[in-house]
Protein backbone atom coordinates (compact mmCIF):
# COMPACT_ATOMS: atom_id res chain seq x y z
CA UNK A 1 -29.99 -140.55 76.17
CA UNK A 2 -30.23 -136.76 75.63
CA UNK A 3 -27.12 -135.78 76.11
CA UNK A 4 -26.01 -137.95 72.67
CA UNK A 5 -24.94 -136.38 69.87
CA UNK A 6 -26.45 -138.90 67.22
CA UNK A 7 -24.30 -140.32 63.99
CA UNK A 8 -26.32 -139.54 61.14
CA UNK A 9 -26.73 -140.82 57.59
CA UNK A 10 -25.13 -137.15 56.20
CA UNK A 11 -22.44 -137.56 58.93
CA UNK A 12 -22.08 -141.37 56.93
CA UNK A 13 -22.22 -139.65 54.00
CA UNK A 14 -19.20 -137.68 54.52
CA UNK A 15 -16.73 -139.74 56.32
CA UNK A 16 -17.51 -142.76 53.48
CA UNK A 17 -15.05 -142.93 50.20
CA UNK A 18 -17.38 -144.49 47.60
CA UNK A 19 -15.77 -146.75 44.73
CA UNK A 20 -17.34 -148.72 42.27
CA UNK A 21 -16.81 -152.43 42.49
CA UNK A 22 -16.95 -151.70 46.48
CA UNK A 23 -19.15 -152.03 49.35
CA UNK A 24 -17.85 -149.97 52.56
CA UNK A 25 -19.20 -150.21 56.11
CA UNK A 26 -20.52 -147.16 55.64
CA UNK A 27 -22.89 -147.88 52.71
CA UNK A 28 -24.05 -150.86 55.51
CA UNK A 29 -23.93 -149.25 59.08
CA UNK A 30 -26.99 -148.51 60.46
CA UNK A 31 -27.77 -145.17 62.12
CA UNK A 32 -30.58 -144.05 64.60
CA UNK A 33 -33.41 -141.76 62.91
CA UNK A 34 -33.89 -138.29 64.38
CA UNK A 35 -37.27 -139.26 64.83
CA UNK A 36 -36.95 -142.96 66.31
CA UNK A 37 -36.31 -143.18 70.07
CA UNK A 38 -32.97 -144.45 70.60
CA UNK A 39 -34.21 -147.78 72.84
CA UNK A 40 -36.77 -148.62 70.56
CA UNK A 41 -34.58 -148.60 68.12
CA UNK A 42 -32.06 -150.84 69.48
CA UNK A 43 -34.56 -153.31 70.84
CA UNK A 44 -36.16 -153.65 67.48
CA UNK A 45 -33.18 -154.15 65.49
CA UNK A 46 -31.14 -157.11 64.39
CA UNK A 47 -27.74 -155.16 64.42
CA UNK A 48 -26.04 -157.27 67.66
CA UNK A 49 -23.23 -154.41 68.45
CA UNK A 50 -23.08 -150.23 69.14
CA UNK A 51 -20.46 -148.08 68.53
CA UNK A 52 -20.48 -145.45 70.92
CA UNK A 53 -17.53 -142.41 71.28
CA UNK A 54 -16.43 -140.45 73.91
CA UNK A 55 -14.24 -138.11 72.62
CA UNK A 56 -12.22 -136.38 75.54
CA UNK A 57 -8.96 -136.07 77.11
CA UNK A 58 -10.53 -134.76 81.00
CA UNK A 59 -9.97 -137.57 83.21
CA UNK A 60 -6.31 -137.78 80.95
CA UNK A 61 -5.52 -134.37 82.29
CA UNK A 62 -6.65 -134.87 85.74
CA UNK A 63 -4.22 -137.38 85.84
CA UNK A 64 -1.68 -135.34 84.40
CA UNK A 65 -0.89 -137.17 81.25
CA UNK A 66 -0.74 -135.42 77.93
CA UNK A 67 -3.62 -134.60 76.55
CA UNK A 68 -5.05 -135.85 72.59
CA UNK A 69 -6.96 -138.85 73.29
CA UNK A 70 -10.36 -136.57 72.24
CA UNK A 71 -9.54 -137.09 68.83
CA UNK A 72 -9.86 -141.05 68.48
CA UNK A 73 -13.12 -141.18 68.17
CA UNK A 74 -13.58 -139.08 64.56
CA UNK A 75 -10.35 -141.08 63.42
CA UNK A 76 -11.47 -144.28 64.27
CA UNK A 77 -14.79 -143.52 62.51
CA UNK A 78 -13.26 -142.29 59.16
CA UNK A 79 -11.52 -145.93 59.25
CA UNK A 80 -14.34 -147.91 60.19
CA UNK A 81 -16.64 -146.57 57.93
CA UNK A 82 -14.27 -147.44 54.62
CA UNK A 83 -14.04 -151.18 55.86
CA UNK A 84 -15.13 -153.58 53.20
CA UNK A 85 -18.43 -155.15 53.86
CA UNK A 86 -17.81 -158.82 52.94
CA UNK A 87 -18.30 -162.54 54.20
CA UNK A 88 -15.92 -162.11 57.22
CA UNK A 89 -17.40 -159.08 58.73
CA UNK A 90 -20.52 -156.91 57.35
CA UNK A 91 -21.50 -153.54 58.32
CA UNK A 92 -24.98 -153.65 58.83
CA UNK A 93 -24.02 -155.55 61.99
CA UNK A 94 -22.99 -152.60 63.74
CA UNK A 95 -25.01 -149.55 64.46
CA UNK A 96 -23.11 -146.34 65.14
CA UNK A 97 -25.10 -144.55 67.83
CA UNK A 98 -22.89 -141.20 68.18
CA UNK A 99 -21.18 -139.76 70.78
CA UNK A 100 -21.46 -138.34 74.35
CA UNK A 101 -21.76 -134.87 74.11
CA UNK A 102 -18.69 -133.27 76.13
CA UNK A 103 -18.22 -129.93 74.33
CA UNK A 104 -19.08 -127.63 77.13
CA UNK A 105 -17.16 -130.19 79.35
CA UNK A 106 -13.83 -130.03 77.14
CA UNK A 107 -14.27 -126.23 76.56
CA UNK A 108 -13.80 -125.54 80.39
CA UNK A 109 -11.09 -128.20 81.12
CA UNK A 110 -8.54 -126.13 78.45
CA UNK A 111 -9.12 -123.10 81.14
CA UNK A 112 -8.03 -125.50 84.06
CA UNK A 113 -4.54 -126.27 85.36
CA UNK A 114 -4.17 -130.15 86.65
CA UNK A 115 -1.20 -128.67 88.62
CA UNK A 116 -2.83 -126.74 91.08
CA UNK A 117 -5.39 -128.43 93.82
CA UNK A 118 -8.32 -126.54 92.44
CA UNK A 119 -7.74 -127.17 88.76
CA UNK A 120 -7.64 -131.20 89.50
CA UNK A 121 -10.68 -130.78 91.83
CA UNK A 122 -12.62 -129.16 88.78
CA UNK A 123 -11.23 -132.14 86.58
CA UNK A 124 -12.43 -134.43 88.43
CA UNK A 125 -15.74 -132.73 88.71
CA UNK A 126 -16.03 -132.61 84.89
CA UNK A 127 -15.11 -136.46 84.85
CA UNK A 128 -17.65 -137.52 86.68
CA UNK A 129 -20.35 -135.29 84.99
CA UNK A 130 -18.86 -137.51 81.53
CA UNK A 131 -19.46 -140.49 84.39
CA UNK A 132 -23.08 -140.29 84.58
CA UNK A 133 -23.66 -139.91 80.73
CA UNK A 134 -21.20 -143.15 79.91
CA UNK A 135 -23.40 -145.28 82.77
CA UNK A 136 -26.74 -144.02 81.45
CA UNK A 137 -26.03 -144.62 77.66
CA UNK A 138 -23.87 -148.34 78.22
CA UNK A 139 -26.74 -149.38 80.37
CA UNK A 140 -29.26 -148.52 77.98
CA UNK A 141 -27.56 -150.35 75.41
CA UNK A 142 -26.94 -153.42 77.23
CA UNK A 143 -30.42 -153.47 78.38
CA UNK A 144 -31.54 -153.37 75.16
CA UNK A 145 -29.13 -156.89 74.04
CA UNK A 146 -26.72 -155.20 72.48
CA UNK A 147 -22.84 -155.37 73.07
CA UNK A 148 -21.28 -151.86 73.21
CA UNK A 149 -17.99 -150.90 71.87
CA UNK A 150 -17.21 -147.73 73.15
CA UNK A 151 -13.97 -145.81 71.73
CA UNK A 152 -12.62 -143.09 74.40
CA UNK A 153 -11.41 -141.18 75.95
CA UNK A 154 -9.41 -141.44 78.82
CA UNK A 155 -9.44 -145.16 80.61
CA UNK A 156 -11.92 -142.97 83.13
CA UNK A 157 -14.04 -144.01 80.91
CA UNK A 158 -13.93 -147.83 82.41
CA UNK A 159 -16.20 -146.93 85.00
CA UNK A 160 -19.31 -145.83 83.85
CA UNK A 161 -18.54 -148.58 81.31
CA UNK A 162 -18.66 -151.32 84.17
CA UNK A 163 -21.39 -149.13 86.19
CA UNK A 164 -23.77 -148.94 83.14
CA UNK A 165 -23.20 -153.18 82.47
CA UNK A 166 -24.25 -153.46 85.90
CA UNK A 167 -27.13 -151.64 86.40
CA UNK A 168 -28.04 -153.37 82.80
CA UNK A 169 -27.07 -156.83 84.18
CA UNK A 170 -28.45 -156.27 87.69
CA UNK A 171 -25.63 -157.34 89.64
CA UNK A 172 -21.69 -156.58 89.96
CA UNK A 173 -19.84 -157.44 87.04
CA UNK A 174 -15.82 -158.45 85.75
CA UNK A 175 -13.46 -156.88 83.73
CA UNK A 176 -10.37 -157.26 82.40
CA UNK A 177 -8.00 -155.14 81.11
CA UNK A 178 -4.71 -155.23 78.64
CA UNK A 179 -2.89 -152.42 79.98
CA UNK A 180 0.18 -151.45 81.15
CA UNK A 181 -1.14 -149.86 84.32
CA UNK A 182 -3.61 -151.04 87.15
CA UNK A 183 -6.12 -147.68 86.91
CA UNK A 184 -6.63 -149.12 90.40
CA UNK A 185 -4.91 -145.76 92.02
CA UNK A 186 -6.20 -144.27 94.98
CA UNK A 187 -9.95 -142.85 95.35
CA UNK A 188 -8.50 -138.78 94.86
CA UNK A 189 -10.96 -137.75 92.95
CA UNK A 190 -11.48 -139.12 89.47
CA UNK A 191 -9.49 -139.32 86.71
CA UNK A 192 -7.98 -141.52 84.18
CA UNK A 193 -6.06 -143.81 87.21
CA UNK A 194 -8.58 -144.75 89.23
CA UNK A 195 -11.90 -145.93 86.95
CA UNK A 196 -11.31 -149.20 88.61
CA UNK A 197 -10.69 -148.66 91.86
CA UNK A 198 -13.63 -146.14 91.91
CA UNK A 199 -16.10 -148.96 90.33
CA UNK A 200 -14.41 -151.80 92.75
CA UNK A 201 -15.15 -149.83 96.12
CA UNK A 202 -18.66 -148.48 95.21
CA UNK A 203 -19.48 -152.21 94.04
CA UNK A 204 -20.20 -152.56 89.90
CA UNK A 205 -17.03 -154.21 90.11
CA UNK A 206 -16.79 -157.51 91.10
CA UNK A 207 -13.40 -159.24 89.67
CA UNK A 208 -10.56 -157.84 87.87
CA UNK A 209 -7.84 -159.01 86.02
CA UNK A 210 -4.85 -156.98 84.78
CA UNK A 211 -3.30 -158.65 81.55
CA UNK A 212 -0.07 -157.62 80.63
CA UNK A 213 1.22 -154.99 83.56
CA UNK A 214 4.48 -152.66 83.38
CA UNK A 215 6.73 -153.83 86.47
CA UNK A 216 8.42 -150.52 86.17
CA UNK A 217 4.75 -148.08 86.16
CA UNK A 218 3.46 -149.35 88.82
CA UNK A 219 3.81 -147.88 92.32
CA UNK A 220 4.35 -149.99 95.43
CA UNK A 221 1.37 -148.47 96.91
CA UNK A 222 -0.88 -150.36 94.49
CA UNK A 223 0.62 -153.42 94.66
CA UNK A 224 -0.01 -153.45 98.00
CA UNK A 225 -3.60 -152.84 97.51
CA UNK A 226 -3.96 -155.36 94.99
CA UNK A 227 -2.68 -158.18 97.47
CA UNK A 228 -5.16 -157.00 100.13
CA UNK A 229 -7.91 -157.96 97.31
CA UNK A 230 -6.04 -160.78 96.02
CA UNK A 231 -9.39 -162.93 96.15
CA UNK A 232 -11.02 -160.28 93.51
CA UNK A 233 -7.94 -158.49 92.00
CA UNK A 234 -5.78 -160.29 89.81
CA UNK A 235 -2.89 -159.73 87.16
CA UNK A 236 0.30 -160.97 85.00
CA UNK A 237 3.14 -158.50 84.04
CA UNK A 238 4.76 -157.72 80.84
CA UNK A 239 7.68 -159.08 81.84
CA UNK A 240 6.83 -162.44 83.03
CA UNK A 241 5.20 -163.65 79.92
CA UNK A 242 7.76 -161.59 77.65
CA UNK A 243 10.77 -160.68 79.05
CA UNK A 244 11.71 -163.58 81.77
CA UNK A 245 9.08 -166.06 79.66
CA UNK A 246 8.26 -167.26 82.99
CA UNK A 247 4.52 -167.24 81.93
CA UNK A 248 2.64 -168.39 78.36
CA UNK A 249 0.61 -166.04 76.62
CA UNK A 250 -1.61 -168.18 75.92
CA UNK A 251 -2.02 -169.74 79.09
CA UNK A 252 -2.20 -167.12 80.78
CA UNK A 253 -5.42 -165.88 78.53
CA UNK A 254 -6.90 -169.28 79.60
CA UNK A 255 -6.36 -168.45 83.63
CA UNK A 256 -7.51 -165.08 83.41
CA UNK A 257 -10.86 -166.40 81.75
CA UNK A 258 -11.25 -168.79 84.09
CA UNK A 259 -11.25 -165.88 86.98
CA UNK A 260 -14.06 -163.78 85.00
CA UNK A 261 -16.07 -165.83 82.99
CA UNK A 262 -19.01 -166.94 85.28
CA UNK A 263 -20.20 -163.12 85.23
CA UNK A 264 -20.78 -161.25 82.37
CA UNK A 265 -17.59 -159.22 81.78
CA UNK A 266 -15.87 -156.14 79.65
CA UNK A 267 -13.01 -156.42 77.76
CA UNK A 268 -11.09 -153.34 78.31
CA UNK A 269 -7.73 -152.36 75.64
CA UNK A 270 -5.37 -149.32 76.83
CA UNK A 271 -3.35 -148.45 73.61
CA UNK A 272 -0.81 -147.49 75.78
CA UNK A 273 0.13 -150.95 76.51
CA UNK A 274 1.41 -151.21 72.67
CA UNK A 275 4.80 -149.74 71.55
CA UNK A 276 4.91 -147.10 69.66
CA UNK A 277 1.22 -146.12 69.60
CA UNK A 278 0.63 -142.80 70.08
CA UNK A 279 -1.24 -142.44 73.65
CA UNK A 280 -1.00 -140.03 76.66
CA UNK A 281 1.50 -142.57 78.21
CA UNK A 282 3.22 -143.96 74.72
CA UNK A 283 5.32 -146.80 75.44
CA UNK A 284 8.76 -148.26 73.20
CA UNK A 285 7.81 -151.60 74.73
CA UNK A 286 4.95 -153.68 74.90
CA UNK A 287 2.78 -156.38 73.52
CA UNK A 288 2.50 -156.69 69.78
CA UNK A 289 -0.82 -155.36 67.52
CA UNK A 290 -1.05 -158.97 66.73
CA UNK A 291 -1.63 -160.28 70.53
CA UNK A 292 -3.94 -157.89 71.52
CA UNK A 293 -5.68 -158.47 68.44
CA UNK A 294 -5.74 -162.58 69.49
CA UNK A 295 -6.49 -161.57 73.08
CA UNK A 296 -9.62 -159.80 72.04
CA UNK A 297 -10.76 -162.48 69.67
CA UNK A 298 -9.77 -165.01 72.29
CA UNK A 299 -12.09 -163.18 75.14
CA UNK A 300 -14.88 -161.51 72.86
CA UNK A 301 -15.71 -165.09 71.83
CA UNK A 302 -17.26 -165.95 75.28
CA UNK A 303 -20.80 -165.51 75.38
CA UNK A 304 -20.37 -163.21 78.40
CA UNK A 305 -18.33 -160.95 77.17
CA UNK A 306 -20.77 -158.05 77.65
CA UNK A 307 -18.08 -154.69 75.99
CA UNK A 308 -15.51 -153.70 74.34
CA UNK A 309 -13.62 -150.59 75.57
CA UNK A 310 -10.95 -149.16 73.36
CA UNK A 311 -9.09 -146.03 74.68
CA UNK A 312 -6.04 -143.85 75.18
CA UNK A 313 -4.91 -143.53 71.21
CA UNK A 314 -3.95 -140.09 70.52
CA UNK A 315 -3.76 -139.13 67.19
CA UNK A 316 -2.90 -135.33 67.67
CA UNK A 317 -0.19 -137.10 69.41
CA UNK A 318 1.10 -138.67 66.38
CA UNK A 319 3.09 -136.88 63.56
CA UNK A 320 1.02 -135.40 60.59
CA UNK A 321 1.88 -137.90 58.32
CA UNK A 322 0.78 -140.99 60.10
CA UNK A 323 -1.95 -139.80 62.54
CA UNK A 324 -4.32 -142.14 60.66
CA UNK A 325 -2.74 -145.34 61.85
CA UNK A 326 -4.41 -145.24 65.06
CA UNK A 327 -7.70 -145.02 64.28
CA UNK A 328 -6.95 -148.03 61.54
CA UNK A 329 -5.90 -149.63 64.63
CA UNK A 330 -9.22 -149.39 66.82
CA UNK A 331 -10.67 -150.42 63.26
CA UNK A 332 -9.26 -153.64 62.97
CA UNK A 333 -10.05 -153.99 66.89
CA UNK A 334 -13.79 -153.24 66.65
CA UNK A 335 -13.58 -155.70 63.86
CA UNK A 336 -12.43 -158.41 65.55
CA UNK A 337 -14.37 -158.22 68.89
CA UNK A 338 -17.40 -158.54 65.93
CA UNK A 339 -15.87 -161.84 64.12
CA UNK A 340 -14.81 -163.01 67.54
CA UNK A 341 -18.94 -164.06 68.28
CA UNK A 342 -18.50 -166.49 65.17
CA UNK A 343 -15.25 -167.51 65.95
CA UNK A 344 -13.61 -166.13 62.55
């Protein structure tokens, strides 16, 4: 894992508002030594889950969506770490490893243009560079029996999280996602559309379920494909369960369970599929905070749920004022994909 920029105890130190009477995550968390080697760590530790960032907006631009989501990662950890430590969820369960080191990356996508063919073709290039480091460090965590929640980021991120599962798990794995779009768009090169696609054809991927889709974002062209892998590609819309109420939420959380649950699987959350959330794609309509925070109890509760993925919030995105909420959000999301193993 050497291209990981660890999370150290001064880096703990900083983000962490002491008070007395208190006990915050961050007097709990547990970070990797600059000595220790980062497996041995992990393997010898009794902390079950591993934060992990990856704090870029490439494979956003590739796709030519707006760009921000590079600073979730720093906003969900200044949340995180002021959590209280307490019966329902304690800190030193969770190690924060760092983040994947995209500086040079990010430096040379703000000199590219997405609108000309050899600005996206350099994109893409730089997104699957960020590819190989995602699939090394996921698999290395999962290898070592930990769960990783990893905070983008673009959704490109999705497929060296599925790639790095398995190569951990030695076989294809499942995913699904809560998200208004597929990200099962053409293989054009890489970028924020197409992390499942990408991991379907080259085979990490071996079901997929799409909870919650837009009717109105998504193109004919990938509906089509999705019925021509209707055996291993499988969804609900918005509007049925919402709008028409011609599905149950609930339900419909127990079919798509049934479809992925013999493999080990990731549980992957777009924050675009929530209104009002600032994201490259924001939406006025969607699910509520309060279902996606049931749907990732509900699936993180399986013992084969093997990730969490949490990605697209945009805080630069936001206005000045309130650019905090998001990373409160992915807060109280990390938090529940931890209670969810002890069904709190």
């Amino acid at each position: 894992m050497e291209n990981i920029i660890r999370f150290t105890l001064n880096d703990l130190t900083k983000y962490t508002a002491h008070r007395s009477g208190e006990i915050k995550f961050g007097e709990r968390i547990l970070t990797i030594p600059k000595e220790a080697d980062i497996v041995d760590f992990l393997k010898t530790t009794e902390a079950e889950y591993v934060l992990l960032g990856v704090p870029e907006d490439i494979g956003v631009r590739a796709n030519f969506g707006r760009p921000g989501t590079a600073s979730a990662w720093e906003s969900a950890i200044k949340s995180i770490v002021n959590l209280q430590h307490n019966k329902f969820t304690k800190g030193n369960n969770l190690i924060i490893l760092g983040q994947i080191d995209v500086t040079e990356a990010m430096n040379t996508a703000v000199t590219l243009d997405a609108s000309t063919k050899e600005g996206r073709k350099s994109l893409s290039e730089l997104v699957e560079k960020i590819d190989k480091d995602v699939a090394h460090t996921v698999c290395q965590i999962v290898a070592a029996g930990k769960k990783p929640i990893i905070i983008g980021g673009g959704h490109n991120n999705a497929y060296g999280n599925i790639k790095g599962t398995a190569l951990a798990k030695g076989k294809p794995v499942n995913a699904i996602n809560f998200d208004a779009h597929t990200d099962f768009r053409l293989l054009e090169g890489r970028h924020s559309g197409n992390g499942f696609s990408y991991a379907f054809e080259e085979g990490f991927l071996k079901r997929y379920f799409i909870f919650g889709l837009h009717e109105n974002y998504t193109s004919k062209g990938v509906m089509e494909t999705i019925k021509k892998h209707s055996d291993a590609v499988k969804f609900n819309t918005y509007e049925q369960i919402a709008v028409r109420k011609e599905k149950n939420f609930a339900e419909e959380k127990v079919y798509a369970l049934s479809f992925i649950s013999d493999d080990p699987f990731g549980i992957e959350i777009d924050l675009d599929a929530l209104p009002n959330i600032a994201s490259s794609a924001i939406t006025p309509s969607g699910f509520s905070v309060e279902k996606v925070r049931q749907f990732i109890n509900y699936f993180g509760h399986h013992k084969n749920a093997a990730y969490l993925h949490i990605c697209e919030g945009a805080p630069d995105l936001d206005n000045e004022k309130n650019n905090h909420i998001t990373g409160k959000l992915i807060a109280y999301l990390v938090t529940d994909f931890m209670k969810a193993k002890n069904g709190l």
